[in-house]
Protein backbone atom coordinates (compact mmCIF):
# COMPACT_ATOMS: atom_id res chain seq x y z
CA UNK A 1 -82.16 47.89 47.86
CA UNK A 2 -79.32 50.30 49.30
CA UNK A 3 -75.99 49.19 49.38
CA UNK A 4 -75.74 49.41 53.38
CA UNK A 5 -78.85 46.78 53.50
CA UNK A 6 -77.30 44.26 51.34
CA UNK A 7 -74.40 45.06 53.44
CA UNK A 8 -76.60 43.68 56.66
CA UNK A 9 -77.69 40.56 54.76
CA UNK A 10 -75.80 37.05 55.71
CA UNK A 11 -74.20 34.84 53.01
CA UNK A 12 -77.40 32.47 53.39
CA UNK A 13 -79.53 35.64 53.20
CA UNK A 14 -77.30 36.85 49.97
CA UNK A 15 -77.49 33.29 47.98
CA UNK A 16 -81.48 33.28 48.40
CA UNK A 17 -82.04 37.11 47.46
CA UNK A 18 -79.65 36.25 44.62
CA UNK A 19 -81.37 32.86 43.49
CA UNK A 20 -85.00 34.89 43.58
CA UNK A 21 -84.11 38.01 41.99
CA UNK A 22 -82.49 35.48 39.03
CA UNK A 23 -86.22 34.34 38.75
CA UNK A 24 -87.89 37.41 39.15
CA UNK A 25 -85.42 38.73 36.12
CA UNK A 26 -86.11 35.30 33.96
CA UNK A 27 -89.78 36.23 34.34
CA UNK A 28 -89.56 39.61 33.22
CA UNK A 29 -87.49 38.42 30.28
CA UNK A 30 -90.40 36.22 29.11
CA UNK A 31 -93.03 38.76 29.89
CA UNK A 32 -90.99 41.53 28.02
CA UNK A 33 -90.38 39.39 24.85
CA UNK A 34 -94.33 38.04 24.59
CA UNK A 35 -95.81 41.88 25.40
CA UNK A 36 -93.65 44.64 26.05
CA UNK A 37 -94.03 45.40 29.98
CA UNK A 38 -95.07 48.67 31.61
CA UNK A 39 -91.35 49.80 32.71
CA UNK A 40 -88.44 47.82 31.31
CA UNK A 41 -86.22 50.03 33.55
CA UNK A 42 -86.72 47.03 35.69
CA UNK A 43 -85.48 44.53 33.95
CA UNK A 44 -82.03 46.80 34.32
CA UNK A 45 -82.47 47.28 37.73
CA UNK A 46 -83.29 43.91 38.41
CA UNK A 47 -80.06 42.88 36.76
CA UNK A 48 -78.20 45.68 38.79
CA UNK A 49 -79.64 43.80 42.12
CA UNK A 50 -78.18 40.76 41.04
CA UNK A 51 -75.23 42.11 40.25
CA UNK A 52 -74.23 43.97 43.60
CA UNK A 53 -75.59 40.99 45.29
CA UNK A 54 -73.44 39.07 43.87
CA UNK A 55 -70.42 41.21 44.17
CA UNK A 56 -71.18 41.42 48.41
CA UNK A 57 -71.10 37.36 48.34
CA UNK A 58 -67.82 37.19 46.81
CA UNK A 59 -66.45 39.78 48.46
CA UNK A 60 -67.46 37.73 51.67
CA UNK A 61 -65.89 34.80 50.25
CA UNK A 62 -62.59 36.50 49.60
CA UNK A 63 -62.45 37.76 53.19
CA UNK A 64 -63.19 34.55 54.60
CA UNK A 65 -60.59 32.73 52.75
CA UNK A 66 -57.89 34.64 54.24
């Protein structure tokens, strides 16, 4: 996902994304550590999602608050 399209998401949009892609990651954790999956490159990127994600919610917050 590019930065410019998390960009467009809303807060509700952001917490939901965030809250899925958390699953998506815990289930690639448990795949990874019973039979090592295809590409683990996703479990990074997966994290990276996550990451930005949350980094575009809080800097939401931040500009809200003031």
């Amino acid at each position: 996902m590019k930065n410019q399209d998390i960009k467009s998401l809303s807060i509700e949009e952001l917490q939901s994304r965030i809250s899925s892609e958390a699953a998506t990651l815990q289930k690639l954790k448990f795949a990874h550590a019973i039979t090592p999956i295809e590409n683990p490159a996703r479990i990074r990127a997966s994290r990276r999602l996550i990451a930005q994600l949350n980094t575009e919610l809080r800097a939401r917050q931040i500009a809200n608050s003031k």
